[in-house]
PDB file of N, CA and C in Angstrom:
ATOM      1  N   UNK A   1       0.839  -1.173   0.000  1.00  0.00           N
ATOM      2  CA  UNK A   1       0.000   0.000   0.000  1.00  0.00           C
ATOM      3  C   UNK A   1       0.880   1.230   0.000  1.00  0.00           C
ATOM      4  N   UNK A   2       0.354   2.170  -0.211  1.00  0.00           N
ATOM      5  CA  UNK A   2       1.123   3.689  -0.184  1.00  0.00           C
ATOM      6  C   UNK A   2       1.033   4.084   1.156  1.00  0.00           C
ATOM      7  N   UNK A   3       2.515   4.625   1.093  1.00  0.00           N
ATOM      8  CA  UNK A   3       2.571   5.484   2.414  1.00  0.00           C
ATOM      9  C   UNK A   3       1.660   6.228   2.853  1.00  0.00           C
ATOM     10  N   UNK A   4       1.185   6.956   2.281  1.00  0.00           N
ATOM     11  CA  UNK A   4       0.142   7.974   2.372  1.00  0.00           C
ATOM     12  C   UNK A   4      -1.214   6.708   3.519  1.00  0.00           C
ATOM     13  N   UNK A   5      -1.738   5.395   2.553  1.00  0.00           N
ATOM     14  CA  UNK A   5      -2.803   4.809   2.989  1.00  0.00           C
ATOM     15  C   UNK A   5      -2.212   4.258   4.338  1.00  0.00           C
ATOM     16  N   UNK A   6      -0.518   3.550   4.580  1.00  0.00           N
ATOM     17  CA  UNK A   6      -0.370   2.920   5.962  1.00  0.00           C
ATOM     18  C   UNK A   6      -0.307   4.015   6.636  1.00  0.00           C
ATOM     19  N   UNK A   7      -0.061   5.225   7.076  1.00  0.00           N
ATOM     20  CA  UNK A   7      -0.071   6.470   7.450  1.00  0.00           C
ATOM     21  C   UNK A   7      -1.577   6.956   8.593  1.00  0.00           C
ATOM     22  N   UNK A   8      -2.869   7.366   7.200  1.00  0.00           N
ATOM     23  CA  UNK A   8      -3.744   6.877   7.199  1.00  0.00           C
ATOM     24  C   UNK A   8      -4.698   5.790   8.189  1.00  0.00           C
ATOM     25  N   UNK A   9      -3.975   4.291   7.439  1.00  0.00           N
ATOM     26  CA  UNK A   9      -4.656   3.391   8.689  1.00  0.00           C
ATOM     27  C   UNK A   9      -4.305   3.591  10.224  1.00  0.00           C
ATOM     28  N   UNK A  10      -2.941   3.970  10.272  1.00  0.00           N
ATOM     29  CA  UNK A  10      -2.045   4.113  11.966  1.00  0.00           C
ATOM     30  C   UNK A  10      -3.494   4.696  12.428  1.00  0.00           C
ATOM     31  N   UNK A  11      -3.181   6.066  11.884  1.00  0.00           N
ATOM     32  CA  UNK A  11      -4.090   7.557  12.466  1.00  0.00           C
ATOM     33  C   UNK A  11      -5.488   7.034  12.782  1.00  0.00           C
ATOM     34  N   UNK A  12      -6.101   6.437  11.591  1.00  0.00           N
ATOM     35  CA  UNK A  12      -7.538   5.586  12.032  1.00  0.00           C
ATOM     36  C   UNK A  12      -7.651   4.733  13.275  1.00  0.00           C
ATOM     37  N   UNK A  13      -6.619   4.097  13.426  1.00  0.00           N
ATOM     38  CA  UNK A  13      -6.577   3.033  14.714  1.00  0.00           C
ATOM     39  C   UNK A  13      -6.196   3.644  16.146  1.00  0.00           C
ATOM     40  N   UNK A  14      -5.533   4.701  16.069  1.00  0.00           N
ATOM     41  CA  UNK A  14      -5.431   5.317  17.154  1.00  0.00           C
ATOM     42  C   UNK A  14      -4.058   5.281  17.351  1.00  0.00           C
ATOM     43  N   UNK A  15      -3.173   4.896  16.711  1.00  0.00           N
ATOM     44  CA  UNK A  15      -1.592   4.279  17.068  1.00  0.00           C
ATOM     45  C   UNK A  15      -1.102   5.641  17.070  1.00  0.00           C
ATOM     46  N   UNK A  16      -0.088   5.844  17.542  1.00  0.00           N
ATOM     47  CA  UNK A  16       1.041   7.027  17.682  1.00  0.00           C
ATOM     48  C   UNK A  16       1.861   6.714  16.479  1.00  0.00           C
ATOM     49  N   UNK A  17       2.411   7.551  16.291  1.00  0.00           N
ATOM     50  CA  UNK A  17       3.740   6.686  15.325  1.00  0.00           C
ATOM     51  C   UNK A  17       4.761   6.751  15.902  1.00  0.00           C
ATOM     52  N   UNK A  18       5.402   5.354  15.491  1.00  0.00           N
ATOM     53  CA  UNK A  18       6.517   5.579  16.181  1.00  0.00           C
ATOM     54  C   UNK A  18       8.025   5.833  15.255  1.00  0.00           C
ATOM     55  N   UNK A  19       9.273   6.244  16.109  1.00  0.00           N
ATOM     56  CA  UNK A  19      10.181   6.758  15.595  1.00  0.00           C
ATOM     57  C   UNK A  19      10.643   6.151  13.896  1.00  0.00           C
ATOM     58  N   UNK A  20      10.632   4.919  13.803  1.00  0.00           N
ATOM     59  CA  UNK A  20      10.603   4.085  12.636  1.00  0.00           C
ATOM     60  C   UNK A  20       9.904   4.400  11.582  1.00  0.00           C
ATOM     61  N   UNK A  21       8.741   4.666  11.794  1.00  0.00           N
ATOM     62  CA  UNK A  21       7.505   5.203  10.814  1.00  0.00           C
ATOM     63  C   UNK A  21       7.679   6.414  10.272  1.00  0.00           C
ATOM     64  N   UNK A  22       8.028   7.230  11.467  1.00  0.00           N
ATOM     65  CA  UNK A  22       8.579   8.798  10.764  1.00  0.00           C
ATOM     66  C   UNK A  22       9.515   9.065  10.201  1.00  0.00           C
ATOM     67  N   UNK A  23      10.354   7.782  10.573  1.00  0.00           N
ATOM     68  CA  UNK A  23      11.794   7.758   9.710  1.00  0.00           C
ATOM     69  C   UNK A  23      11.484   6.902   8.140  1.00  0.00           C
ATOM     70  N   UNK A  24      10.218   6.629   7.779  1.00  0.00           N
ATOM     71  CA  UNK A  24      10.102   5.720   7.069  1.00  0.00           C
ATOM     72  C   UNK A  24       9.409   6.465   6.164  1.00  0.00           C
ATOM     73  N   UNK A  25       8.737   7.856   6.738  1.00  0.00           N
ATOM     74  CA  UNK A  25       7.839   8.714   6.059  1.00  0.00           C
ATOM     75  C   UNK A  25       8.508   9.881   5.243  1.00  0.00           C
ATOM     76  N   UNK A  26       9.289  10.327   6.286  1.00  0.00           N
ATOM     77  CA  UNK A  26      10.284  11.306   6.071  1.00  0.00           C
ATOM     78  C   UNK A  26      10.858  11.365   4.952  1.00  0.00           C
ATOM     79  N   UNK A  27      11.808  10.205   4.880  1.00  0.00           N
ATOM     80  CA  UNK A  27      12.809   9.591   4.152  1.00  0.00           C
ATOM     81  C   UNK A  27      12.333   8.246   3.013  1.00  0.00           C
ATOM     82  N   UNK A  28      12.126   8.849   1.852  1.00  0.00           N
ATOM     83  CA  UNK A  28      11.760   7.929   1.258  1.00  0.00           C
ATOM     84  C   UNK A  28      12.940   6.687   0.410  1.00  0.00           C
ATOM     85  N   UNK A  29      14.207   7.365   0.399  1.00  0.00           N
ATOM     86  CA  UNK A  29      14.946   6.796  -0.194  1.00  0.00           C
ATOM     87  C   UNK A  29      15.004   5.391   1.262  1.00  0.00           C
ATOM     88  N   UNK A  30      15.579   5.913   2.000  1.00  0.00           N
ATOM     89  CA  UNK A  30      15.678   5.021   3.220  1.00  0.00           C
ATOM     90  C   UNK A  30      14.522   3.767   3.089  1.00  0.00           C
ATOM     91  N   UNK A  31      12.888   4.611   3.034  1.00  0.00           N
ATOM     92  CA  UNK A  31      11.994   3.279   3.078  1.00  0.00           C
ATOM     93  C   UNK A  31      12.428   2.411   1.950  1.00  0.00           C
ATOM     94  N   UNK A  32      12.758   2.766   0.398  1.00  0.00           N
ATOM     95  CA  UNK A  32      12.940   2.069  -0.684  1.00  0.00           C
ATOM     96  C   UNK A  32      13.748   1.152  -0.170  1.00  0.00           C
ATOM     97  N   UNK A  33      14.758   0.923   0.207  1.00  0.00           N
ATOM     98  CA  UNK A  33      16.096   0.451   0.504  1.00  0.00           C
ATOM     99  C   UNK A  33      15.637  -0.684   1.145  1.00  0.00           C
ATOM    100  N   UNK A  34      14.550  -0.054   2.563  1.00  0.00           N
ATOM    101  CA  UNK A  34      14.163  -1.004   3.759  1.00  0.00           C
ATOM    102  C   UNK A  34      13.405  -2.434   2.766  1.00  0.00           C
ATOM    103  N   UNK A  35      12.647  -1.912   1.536  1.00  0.00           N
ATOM    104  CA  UNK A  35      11.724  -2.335   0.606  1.00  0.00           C
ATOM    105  C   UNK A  35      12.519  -3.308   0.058  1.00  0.00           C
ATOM    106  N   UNK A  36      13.508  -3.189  -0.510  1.00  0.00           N
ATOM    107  CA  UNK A  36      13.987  -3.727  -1.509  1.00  0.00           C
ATOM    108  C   UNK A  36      14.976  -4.593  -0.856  1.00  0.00           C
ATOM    109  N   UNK A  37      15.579  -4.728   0.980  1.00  0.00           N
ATOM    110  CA  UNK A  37      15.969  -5.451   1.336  1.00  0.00           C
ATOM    111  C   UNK A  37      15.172  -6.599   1.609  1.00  0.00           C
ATOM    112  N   UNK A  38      13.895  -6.330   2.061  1.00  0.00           N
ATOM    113  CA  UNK A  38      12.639  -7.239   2.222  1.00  0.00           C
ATOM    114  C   UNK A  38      12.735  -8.655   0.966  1.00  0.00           C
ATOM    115  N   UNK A  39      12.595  -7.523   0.084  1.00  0.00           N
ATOM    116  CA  UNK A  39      12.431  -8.245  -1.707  1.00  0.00           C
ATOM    117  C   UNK A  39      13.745  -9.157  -1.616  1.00  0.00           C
ATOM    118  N   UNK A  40      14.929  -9.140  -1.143  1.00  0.00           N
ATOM    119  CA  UNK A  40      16.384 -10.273  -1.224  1.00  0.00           C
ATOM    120  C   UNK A  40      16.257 -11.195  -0.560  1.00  0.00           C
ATOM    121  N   UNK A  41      15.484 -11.094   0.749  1.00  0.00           N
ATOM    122  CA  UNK A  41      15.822 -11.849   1.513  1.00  0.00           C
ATOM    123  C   UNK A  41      15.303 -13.626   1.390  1.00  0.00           C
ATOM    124  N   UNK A  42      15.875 -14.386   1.753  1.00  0.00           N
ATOM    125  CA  UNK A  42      15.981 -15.683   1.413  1.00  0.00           C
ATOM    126  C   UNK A  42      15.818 -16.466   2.726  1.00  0.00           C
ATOM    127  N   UNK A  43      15.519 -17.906   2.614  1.00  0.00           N
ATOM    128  CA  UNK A  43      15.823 -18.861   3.482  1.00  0.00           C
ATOM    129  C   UNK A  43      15.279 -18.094   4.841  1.00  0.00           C
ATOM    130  N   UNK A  44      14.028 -17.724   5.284  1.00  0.00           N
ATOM    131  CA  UNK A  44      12.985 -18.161   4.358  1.00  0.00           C
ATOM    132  C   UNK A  44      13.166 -16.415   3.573  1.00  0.00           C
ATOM    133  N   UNK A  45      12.448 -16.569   2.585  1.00  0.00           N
ATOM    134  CA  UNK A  45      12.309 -15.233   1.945  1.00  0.00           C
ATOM    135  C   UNK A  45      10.975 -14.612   2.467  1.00  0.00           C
ATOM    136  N   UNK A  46      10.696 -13.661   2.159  1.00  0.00           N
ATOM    137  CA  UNK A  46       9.324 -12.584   2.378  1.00  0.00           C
ATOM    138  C   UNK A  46       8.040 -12.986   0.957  1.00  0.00           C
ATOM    139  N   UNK A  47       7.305 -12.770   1.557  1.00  0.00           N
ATOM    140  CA  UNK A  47       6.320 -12.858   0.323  1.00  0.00           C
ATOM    141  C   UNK A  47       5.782 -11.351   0.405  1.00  0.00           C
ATOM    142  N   UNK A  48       5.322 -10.590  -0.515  1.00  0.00           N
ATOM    143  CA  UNK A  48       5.026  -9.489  -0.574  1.00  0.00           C
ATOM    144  C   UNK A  48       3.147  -9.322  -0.752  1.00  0.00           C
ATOM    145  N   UNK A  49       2.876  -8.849  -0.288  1.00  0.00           N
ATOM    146  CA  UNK A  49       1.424  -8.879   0.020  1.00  0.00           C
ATOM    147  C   UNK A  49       0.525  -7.530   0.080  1.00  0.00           C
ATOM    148  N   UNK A  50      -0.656  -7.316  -1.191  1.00  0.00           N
ATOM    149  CA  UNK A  50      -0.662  -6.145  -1.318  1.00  0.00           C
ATOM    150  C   UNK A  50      -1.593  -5.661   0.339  1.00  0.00           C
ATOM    151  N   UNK A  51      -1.725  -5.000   0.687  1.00  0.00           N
ATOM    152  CA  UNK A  51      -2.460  -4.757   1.945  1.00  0.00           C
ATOM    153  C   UNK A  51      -3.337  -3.342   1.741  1.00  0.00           C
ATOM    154  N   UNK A  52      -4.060  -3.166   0.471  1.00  0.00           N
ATOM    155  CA  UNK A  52      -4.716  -1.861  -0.030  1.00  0.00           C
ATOM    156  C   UNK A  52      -6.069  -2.285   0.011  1.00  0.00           C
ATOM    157  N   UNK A  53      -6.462  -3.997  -0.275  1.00  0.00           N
ATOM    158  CA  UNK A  53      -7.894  -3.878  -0.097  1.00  0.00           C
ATOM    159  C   UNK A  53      -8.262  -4.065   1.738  1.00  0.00           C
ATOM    160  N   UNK A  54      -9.553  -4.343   2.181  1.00  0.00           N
ATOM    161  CA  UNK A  54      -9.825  -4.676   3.281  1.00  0.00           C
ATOM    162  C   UNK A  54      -9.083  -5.598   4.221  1.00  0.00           C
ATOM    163  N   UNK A  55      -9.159  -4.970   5.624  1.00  0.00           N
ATOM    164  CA  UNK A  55      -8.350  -5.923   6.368  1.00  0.00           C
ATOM    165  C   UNK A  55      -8.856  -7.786   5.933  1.00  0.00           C
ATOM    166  N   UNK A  56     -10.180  -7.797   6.051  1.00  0.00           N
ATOM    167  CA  UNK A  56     -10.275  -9.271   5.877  1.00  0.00           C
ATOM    168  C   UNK A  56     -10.408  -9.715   4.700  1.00  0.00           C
ATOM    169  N   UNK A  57      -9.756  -9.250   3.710  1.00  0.00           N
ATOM    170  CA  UNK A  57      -9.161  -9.700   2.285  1.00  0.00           C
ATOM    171  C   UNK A  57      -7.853  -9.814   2.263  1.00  0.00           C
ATOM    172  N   UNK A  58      -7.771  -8.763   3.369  1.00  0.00           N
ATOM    173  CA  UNK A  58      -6.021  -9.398   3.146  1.00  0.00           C
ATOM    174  C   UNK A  58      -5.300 -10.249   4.691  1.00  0.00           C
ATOM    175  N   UNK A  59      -6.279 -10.701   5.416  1.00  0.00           N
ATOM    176  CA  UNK A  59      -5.959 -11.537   6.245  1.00  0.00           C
ATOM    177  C   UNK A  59      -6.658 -12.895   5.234  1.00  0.00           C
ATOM    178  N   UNK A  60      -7.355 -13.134   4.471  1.00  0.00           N
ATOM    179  CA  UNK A  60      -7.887 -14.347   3.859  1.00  0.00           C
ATOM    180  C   UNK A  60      -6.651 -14.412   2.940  1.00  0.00           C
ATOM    181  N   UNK A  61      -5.842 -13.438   2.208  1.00  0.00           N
ATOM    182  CA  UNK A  61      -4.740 -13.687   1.384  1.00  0.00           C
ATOM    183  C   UNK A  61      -3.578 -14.197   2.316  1.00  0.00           C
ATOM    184  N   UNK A  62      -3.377 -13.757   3.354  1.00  0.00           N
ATOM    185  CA  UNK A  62      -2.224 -13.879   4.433  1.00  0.00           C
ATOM    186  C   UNK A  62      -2.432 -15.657   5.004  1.00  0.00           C
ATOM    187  N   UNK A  63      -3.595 -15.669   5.303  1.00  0.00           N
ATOM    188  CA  UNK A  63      -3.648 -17.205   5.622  1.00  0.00           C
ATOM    189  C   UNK A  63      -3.505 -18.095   4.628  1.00  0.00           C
ATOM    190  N   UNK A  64      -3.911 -17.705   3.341  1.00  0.00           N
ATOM    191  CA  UNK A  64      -3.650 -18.643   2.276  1.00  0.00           C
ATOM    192  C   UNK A  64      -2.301 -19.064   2.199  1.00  0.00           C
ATOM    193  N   UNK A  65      -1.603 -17.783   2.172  1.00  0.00           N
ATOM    194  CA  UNK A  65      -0.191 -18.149   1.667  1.00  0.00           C
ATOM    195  C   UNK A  65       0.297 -18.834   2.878  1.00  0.00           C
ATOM    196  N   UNK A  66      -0.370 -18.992   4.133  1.00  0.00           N
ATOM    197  CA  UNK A  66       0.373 -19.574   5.136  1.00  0.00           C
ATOM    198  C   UNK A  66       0.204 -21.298   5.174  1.00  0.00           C
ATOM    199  N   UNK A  67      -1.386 -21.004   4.956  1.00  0.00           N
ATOM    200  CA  UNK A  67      -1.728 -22.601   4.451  1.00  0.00           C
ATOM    201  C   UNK A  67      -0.837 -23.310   3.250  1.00  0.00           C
ATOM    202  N   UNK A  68      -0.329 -22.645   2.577  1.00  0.00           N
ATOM    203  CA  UNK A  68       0.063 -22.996   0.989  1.00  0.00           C
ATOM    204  C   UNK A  68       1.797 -23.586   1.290  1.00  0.00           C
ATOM    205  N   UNK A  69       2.240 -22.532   2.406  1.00  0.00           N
ATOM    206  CA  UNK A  69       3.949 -22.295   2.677  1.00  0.00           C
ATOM    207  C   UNK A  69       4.000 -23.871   3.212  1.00  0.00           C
ATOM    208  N   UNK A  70       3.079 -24.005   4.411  1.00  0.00           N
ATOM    209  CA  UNK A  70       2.954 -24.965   5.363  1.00  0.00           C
ATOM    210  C   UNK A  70       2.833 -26.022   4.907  1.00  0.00           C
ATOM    211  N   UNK A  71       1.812 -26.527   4.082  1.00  0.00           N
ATOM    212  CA  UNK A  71       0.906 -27.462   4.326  1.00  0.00           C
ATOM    213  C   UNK A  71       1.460 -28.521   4.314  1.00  0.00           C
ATOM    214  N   UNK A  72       2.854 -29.202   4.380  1.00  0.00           N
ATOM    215  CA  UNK A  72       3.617 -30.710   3.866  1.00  0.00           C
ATOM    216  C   UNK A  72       4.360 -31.046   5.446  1.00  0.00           C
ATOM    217  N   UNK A  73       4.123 -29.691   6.783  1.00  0.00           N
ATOM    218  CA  UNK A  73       4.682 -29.547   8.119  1.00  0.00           C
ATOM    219  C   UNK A  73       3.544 -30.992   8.653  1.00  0.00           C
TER     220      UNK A  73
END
């Protein structure tokens, strides 16, 4: 999702932000970086997950992929 929308949701929920977030808002080159280390990482790697529609569309996508990662445990 866009900064702008996780921003947004914090403020809706009542959360403060914290130092990380403002450093994440601030600084966009920095978030890219944080982004694109996400995207390398391996063993296990990250799955990327859009989080723009509804929370329980994207908790039904989040469990899928958990059911899917899992299912041979």
């Amino acid at each position: 999702m866009s900064p702008e929308e996780r921003a947004q949701r914090l403020r809706d929920r009542g959360l403060e932000q914290t130092r990380e977030e403002a450093e994440l808002e601030a600084n966009s080159v920095f978030r890219q970086k944080v982004e694109a280390s996400y995207r390398r990482m391996e063993n296990p790697g990250c799955l990327e997950v859009d989080a723009s529609p509804s929370r329980e569309k994207v908790l039904q996508t989040v469990l899928g992929l958990i059911r899917n990662t899992f299912q041979d445990l």
